[in-house]
PDB file of N, CA and C in Angstrom:
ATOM      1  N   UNK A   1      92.713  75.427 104.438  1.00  0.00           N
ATOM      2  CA  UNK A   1      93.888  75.410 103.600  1.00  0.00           C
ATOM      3  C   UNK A   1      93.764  74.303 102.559  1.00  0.00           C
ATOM      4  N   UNK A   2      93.055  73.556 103.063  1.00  0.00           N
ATOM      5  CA  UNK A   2      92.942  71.716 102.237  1.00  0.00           C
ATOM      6  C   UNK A   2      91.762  72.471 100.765  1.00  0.00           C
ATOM      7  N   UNK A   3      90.670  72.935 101.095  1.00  0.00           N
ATOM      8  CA  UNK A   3      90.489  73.618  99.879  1.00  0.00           C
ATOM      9  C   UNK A   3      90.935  74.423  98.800  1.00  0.00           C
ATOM     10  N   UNK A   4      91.843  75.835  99.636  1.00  0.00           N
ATOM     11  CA  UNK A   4      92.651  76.473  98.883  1.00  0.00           C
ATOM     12  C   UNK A   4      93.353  75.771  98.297  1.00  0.00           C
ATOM     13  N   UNK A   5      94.062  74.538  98.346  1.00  0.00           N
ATOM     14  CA  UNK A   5      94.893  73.606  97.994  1.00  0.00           C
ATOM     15  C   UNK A   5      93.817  72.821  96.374  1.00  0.00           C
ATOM     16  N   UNK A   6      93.188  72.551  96.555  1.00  0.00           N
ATOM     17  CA  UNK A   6      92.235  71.395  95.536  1.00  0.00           C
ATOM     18  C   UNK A   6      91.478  72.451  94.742  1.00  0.00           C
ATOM     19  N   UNK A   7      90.711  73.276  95.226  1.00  0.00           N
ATOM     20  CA  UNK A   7      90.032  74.059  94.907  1.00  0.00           C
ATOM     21  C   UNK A   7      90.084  75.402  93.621  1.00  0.00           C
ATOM     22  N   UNK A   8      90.177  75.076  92.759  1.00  0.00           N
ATOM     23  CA  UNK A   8      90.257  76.471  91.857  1.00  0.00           C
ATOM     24  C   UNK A   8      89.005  77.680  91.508  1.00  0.00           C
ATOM     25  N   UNK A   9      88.113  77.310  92.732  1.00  0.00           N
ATOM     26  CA  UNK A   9      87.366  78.353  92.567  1.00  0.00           C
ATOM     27  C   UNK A   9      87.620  79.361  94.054  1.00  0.00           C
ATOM     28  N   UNK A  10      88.472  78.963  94.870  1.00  0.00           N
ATOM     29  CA  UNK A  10      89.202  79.871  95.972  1.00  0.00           C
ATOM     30  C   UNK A  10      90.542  80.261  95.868  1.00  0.00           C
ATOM     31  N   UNK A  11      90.600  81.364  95.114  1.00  0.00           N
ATOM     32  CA  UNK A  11      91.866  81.888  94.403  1.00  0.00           C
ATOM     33  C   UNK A  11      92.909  82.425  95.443  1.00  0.00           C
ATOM     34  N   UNK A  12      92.618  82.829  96.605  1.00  0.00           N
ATOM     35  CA  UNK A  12      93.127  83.529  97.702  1.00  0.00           C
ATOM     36  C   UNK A  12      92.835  82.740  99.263  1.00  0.00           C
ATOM     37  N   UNK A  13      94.374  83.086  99.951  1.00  0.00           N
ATOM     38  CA  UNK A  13      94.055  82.550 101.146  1.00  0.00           C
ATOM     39  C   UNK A  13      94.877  83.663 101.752  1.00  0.00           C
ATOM     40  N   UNK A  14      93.945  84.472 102.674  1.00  0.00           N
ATOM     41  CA  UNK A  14      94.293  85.282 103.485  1.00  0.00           C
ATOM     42  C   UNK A  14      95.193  84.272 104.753  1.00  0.00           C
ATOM     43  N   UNK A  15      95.861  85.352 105.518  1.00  0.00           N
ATOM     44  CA  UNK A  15      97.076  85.270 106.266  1.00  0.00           C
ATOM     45  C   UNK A  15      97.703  85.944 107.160  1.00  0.00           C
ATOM     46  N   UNK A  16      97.889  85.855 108.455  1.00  0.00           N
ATOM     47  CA  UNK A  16      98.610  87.108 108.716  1.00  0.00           C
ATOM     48  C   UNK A  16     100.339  86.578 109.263  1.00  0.00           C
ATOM     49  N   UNK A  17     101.158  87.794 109.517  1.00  0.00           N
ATOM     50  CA  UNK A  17     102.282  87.591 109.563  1.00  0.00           C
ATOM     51  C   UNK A  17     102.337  86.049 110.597  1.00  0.00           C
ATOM     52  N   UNK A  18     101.948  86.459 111.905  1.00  0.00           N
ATOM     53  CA  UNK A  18     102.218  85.416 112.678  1.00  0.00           C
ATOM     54  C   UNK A  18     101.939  84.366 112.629  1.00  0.00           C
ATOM     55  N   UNK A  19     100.860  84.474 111.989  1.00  0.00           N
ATOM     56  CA  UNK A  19     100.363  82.969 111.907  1.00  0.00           C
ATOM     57  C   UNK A  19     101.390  82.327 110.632  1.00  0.00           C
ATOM     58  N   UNK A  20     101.664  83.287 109.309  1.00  0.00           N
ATOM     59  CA  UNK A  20     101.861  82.499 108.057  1.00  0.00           C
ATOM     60  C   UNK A  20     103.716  82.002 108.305  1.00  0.00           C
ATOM     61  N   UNK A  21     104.085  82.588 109.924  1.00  0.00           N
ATOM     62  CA  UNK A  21     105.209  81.928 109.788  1.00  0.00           C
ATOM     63  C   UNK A  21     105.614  80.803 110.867  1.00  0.00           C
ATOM     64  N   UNK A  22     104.680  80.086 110.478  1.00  0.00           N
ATOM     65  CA  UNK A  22     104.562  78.671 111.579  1.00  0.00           C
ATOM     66  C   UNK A  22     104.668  77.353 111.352  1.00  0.00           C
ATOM     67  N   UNK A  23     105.549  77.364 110.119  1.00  0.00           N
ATOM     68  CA  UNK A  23     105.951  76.154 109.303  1.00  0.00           C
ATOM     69  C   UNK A  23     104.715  75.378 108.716  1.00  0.00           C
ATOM     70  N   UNK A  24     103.885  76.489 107.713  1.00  0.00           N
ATOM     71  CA  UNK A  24     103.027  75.863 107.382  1.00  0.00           C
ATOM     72  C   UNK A  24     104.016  75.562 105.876  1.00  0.00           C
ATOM     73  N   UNK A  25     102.986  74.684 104.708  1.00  0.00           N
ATOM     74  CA  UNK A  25     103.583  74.127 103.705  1.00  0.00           C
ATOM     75  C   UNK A  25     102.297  74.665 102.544  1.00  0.00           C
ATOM     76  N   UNK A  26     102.665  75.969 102.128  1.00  0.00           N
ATOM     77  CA  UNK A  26     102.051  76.961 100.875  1.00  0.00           C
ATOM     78  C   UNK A  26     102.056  76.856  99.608  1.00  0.00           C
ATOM     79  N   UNK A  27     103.024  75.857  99.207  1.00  0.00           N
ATOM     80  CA  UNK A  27     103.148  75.564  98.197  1.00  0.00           C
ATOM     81  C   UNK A  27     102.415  75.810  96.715  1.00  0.00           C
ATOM     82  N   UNK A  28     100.824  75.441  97.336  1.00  0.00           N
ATOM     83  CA  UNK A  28     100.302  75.770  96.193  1.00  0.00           C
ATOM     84  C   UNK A  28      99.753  77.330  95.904  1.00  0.00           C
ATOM     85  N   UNK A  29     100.366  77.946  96.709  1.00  0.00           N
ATOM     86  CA  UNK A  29     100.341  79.599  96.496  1.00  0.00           C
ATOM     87  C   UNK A  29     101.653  79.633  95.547  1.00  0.00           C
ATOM     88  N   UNK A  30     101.674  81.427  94.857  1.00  0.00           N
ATOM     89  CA  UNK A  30     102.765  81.453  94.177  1.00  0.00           C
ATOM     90  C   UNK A  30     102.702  83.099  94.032  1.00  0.00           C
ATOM     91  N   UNK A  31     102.286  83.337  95.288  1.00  0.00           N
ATOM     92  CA  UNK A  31     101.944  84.495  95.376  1.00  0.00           C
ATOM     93  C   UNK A  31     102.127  85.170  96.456  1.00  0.00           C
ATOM     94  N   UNK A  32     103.013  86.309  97.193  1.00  0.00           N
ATOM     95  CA  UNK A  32     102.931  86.789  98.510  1.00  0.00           C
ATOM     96  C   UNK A  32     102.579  88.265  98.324  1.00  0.00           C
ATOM     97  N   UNK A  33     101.517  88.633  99.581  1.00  0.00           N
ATOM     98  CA  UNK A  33     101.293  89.800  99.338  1.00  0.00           C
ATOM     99  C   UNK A  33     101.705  90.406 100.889  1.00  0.00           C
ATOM    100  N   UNK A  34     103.080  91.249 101.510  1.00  0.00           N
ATOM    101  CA  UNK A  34     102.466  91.995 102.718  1.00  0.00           C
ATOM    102  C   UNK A  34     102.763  93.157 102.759  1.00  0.00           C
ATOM    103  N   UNK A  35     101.456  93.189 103.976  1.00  0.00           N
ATOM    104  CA  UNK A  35     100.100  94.291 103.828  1.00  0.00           C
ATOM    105  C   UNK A  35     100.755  95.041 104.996  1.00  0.00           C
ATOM    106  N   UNK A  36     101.631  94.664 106.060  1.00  0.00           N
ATOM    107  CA  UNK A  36     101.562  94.919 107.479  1.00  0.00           C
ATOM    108  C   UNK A  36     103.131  94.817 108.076  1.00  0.00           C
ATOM    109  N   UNK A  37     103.952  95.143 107.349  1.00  0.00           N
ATOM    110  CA  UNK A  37     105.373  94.888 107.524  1.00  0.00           C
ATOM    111  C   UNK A  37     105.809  94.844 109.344  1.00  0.00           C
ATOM    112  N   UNK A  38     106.489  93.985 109.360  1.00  0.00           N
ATOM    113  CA  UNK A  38     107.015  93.520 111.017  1.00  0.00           C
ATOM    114  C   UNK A  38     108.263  94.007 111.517  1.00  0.00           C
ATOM    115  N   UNK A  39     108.554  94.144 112.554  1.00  0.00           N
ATOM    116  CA  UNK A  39     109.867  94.818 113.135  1.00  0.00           C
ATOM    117  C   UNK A  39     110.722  93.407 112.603  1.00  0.00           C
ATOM    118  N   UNK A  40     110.983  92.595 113.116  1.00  0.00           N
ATOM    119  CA  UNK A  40     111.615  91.761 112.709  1.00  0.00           C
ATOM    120  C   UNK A  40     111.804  90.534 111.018  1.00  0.00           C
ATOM    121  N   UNK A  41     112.950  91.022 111.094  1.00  0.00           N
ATOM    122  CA  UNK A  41     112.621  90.591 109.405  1.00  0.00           C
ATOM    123  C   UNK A  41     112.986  89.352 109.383  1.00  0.00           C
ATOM    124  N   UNK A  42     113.070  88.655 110.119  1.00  0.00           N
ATOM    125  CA  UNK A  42     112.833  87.031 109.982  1.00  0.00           C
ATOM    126  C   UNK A  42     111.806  86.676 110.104  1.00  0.00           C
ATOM    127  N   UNK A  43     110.645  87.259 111.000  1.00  0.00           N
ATOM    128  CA  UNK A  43     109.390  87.178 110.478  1.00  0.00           C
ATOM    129  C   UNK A  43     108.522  87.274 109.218  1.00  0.00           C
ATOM    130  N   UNK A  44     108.849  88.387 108.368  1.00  0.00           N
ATOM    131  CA  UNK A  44     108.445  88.044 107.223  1.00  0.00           C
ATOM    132  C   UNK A  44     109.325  86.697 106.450  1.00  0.00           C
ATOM    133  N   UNK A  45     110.513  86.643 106.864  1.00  0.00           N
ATOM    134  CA  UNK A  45     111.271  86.259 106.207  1.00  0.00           C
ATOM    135  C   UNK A  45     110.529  84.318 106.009  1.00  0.00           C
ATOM    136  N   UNK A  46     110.240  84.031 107.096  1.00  0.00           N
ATOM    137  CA  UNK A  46     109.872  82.575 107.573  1.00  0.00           C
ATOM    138  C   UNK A  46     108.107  82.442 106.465  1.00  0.00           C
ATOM    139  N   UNK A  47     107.966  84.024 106.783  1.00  0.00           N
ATOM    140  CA  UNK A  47     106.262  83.437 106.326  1.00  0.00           C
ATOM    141  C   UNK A  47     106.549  83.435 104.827  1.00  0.00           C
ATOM    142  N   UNK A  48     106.779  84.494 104.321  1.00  0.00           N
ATOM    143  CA  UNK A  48     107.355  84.394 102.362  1.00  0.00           C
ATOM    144  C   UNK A  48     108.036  82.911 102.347  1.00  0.00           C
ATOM    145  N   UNK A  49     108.890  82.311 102.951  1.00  0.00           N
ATOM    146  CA  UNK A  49     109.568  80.875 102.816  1.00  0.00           C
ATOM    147  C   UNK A  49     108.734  79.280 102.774  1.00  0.00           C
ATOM    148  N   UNK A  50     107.300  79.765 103.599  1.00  0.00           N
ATOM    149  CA  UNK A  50     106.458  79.030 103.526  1.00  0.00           C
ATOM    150  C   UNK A  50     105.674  78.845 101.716  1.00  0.00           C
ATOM    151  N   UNK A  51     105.917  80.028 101.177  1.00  0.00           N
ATOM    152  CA  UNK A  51     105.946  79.542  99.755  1.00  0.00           C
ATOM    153  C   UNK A  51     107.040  78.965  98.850  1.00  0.00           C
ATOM    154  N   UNK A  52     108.035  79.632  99.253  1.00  0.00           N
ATOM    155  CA  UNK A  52     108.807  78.644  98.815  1.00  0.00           C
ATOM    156  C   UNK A  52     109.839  77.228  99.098  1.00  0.00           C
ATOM    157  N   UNK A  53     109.109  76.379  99.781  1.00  0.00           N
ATOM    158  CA  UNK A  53     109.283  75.165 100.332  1.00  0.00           C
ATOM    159  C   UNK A  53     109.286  74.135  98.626  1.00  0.00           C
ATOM    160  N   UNK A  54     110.427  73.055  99.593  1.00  0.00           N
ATOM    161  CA  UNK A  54     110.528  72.110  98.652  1.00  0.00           C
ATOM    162  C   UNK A  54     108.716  71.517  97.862  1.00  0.00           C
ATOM    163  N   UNK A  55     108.633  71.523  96.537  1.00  0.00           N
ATOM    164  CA  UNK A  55     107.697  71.123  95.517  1.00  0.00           C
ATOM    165  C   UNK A  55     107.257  72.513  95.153  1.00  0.00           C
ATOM    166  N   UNK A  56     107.821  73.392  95.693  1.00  0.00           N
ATOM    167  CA  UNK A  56     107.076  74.899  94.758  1.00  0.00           C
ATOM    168  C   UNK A  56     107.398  74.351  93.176  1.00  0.00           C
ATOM    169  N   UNK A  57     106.888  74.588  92.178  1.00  0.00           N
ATOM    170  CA  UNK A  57     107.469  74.607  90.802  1.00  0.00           C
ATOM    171  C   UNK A  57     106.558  75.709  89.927  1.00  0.00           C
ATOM    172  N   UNK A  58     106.524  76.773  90.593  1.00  0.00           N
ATOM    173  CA  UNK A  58     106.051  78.083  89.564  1.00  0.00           C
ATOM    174  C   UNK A  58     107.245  79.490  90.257  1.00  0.00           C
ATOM    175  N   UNK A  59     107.188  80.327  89.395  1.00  0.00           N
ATOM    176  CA  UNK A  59     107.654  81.428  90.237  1.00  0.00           C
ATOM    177  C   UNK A  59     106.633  82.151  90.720  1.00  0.00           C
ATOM    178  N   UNK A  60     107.553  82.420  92.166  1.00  0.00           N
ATOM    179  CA  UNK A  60     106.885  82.888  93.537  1.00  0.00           C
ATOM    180  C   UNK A  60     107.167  84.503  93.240  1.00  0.00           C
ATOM    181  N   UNK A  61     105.877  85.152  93.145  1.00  0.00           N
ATOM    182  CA  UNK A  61     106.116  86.577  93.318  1.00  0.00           C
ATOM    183  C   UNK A  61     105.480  87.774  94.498  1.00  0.00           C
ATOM    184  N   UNK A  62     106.205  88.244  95.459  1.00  0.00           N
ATOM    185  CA  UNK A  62     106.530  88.643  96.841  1.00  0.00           C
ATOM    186  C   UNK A  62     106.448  89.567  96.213  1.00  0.00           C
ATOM    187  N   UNK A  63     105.042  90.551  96.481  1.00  0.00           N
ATOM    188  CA  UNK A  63     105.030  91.982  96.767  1.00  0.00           C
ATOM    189  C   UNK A  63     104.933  92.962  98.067  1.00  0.00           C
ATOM    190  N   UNK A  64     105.635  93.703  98.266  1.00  0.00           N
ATOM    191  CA  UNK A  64     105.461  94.800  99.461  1.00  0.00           C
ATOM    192  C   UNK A  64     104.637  95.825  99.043  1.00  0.00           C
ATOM    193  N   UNK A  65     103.453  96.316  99.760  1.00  0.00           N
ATOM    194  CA  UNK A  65     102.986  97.467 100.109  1.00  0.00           C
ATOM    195  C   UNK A  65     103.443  98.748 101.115  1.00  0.00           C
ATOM    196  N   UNK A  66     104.092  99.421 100.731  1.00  0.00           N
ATOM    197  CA  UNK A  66     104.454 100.674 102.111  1.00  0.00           C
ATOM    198  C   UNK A  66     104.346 101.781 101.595  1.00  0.00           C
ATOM    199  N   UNK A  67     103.452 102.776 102.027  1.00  0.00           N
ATOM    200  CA  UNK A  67     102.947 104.070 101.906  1.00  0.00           C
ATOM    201  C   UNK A  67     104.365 104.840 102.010  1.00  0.00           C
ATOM    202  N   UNK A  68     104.608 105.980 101.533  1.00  0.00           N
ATOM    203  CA  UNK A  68     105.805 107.052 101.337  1.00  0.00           C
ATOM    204  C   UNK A  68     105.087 107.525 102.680  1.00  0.00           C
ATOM    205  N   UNK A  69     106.011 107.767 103.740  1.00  0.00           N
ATOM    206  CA  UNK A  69     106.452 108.456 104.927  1.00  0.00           C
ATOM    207  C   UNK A  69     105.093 108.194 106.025  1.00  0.00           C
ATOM    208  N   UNK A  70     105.037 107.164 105.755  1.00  0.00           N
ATOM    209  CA  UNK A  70     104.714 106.379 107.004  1.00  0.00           C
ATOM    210  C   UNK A  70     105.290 105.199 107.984  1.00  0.00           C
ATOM    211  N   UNK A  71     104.602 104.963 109.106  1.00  0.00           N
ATOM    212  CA  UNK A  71     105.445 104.121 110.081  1.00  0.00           C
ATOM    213  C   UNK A  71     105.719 102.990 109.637  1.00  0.00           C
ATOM    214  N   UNK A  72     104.934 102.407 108.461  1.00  0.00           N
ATOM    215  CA  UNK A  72     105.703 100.670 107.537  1.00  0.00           C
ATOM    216  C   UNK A  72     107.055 101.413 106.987  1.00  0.00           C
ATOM    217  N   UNK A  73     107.108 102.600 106.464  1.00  0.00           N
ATOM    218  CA  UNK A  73     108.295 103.030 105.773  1.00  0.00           C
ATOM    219  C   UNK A  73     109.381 102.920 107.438  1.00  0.00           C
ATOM    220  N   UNK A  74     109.156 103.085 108.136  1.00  0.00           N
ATOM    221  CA  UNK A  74     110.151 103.367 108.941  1.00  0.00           C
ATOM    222  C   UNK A  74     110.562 101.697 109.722  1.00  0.00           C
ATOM    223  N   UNK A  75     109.007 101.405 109.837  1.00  0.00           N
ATOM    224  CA  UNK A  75     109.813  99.604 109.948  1.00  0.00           C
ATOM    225  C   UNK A  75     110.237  98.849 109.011  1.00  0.00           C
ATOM    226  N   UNK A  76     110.649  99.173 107.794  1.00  0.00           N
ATOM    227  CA  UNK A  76     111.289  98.965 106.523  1.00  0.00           C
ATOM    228  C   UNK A  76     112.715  99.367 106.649  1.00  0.00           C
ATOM    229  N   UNK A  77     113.062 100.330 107.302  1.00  0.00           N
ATOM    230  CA  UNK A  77     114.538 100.779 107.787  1.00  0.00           C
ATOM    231  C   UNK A  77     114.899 100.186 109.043  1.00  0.00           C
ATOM    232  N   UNK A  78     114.167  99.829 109.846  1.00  0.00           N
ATOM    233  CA  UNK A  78     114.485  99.404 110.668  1.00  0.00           C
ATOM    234  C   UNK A  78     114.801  97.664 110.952  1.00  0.00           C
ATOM    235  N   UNK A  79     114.109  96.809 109.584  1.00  0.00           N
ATOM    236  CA  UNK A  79     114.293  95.936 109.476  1.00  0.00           C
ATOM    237  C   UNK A  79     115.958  95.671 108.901  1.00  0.00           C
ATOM    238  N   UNK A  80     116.080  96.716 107.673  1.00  0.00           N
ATOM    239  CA  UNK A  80     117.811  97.041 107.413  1.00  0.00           C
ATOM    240  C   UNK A  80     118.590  97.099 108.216  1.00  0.00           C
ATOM    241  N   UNK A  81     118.447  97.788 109.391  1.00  0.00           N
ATOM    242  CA  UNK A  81     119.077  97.910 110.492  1.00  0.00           C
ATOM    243  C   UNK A  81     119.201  96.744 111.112  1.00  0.00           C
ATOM    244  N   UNK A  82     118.401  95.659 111.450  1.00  0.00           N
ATOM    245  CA  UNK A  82     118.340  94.618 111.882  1.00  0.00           C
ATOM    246  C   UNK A  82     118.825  93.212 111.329  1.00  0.00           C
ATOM    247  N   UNK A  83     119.141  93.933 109.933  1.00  0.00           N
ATOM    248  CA  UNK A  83     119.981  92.844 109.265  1.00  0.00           C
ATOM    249  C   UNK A  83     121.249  93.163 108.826  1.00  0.00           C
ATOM    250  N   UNK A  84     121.617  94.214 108.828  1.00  0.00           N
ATOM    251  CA  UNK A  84     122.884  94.543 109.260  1.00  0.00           C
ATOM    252  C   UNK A  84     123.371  94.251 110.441  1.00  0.00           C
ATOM    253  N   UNK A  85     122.671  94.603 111.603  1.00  0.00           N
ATOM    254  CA  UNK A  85     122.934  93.813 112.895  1.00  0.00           C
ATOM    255  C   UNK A  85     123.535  92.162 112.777  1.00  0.00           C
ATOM    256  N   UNK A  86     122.195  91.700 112.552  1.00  0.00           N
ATOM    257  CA  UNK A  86     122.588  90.408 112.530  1.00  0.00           C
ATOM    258  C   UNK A  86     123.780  89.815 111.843  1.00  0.00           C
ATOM    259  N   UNK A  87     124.207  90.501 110.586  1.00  0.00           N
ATOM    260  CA  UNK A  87     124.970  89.971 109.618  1.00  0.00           C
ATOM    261  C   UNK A  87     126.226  90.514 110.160  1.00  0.00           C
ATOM    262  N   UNK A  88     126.485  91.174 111.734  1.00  0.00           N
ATOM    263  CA  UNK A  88     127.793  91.900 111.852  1.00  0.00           C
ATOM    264  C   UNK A  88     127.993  91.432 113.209  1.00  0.00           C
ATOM    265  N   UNK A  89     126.791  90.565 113.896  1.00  0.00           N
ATOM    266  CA  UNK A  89     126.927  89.804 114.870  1.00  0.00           C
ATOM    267  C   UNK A  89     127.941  88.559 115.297  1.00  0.00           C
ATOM    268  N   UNK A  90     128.194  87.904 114.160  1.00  0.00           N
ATOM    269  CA  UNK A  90     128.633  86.455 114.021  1.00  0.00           C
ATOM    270  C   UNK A  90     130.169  87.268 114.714  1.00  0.00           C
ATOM    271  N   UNK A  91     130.691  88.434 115.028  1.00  0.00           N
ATOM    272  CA  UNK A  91     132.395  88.601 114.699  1.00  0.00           C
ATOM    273  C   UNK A  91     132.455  89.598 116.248  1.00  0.00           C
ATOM    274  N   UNK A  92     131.140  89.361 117.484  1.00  0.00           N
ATOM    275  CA  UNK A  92     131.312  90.160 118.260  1.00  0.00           C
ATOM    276  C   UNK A  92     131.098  89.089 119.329  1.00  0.00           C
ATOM    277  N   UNK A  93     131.241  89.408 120.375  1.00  0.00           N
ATOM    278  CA  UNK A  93     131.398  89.232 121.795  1.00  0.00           C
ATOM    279  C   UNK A  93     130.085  89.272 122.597  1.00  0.00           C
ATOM    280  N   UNK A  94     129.519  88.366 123.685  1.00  0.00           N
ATOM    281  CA  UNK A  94     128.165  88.082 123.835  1.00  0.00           C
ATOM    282  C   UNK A  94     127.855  89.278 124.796  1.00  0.00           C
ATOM    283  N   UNK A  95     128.733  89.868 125.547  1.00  0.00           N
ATOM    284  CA  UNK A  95     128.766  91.110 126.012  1.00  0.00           C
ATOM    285  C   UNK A  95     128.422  92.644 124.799  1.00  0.00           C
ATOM    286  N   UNK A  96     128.920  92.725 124.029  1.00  0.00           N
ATOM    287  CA  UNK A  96     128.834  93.413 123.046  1.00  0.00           C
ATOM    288  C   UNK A  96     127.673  93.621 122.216  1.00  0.00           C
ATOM    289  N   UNK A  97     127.061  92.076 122.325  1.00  0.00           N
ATOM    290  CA  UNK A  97     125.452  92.027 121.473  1.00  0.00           C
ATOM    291  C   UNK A  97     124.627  91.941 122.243  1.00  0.00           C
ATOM    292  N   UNK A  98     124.691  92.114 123.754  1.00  0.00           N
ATOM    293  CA  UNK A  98     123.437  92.506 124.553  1.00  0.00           C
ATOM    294  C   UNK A  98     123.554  93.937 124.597  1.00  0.00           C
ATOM    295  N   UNK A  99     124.625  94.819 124.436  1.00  0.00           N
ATOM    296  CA  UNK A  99     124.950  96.194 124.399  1.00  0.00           C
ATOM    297  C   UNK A  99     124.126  96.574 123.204  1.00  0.00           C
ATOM    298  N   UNK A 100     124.180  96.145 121.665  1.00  0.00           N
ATOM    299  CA  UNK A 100     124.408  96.858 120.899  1.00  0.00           C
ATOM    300  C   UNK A 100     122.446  96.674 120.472  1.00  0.00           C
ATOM    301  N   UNK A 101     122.023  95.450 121.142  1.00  0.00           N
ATOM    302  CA  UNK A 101     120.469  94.937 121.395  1.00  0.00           C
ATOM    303  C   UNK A 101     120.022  95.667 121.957  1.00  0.00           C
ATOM    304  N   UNK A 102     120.172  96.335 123.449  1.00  0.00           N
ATOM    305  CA  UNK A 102     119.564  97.429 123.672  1.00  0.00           C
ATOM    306  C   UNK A 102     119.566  98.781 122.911  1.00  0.00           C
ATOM    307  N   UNK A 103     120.699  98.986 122.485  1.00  0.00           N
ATOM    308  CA  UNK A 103     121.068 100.299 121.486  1.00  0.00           C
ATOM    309  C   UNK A 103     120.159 100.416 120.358  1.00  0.00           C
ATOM    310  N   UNK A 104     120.048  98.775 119.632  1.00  0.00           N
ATOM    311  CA  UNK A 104     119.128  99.047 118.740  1.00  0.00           C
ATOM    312  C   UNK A 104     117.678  99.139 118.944  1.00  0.00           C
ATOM    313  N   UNK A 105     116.978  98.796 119.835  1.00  0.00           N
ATOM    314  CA  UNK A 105     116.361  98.556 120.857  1.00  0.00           C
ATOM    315  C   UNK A 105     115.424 100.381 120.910  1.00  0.00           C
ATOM    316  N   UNK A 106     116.803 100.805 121.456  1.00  0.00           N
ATOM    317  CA  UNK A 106     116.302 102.317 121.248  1.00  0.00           C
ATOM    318  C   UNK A 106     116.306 103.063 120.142  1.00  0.00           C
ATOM    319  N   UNK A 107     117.002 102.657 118.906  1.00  0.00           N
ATOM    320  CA  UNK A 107     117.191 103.441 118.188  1.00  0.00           C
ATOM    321  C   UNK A 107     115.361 103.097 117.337  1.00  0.00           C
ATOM    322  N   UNK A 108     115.079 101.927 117.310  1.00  0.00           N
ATOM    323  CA  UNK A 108     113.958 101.713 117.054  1.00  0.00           C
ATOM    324  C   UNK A 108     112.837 102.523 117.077  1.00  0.00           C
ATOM    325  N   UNK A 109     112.433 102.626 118.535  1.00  0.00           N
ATOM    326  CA  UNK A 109     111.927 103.615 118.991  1.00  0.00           C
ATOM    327  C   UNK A 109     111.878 104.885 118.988  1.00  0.00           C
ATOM    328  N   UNK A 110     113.250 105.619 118.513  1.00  0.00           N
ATOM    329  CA  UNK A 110     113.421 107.066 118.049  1.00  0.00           C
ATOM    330  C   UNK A 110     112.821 107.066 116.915  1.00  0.00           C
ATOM    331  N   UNK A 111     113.282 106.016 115.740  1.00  0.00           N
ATOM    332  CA  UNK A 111     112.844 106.370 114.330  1.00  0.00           C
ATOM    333  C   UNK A 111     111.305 106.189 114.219  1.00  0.00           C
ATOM    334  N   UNK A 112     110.571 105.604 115.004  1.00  0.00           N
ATOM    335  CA  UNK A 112     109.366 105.465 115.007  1.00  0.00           C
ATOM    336  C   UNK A 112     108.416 106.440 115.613  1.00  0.00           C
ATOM    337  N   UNK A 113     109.315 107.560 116.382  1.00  0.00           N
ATOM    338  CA  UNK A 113     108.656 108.457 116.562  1.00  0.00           C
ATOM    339  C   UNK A 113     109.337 109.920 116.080  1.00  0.00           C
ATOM    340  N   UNK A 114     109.853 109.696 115.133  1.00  0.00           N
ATOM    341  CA  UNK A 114     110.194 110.811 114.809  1.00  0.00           C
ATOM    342  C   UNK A 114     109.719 112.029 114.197  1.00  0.00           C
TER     343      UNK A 114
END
């Protein structure tokens, strides 16, 4: 990373989801590319954030790749789903969000094999 950093003849630093969301400090990227979309969208969410950490000063541009009617397309809806969840969580009952966790849980699994 200490090269990618100094270095302007290593234009690219490969990455993958898990690893790129482990509080690393990317800064001198200004560039996100993913290749491999995740069920959980705080996962991407943490690794794209690793570029933009305090001293970024370029704009950061975050592209998605997802093929038309394939299974990234469907964990792309399902990440929606999961943030709608979350964002409708804060106003329910801890009984209610282990209910509605398994529900989504399954619904997951339907759309992924549909």
């Amino acid at each position: 990373m200490e090269m990618f950093k100094t270095d302007p003849e290593i234009p690219i630093f490969l990455m993958s989801l898990t690893a790129g969301n482990l509080g690393l400090n990317l800064t001198a990227a200004n560039r996100v590319y993913i290749m491999d979309p995740w069920w959980n969208p705080a996962t991407e969410d943490q690794a794209t954030d690793r570029v933009y950490r305090l001293g970024q000063n370029r704009d950061v541009i975050v592209t998605r790749f997802v093929m038309k009617d394939s299974v990234e397309k469907k964990i792309m809806q399902i990440q929606e789903r999961k943030r709608q969840l979350i964002n409708s969580a804060l106003a329910k009952s801890k009984e209610s969000l282990q209910h509605d966790r398994r529900q989504e849980w399954l619904n997951d699994l339907r759309d992924l094999f549909k």
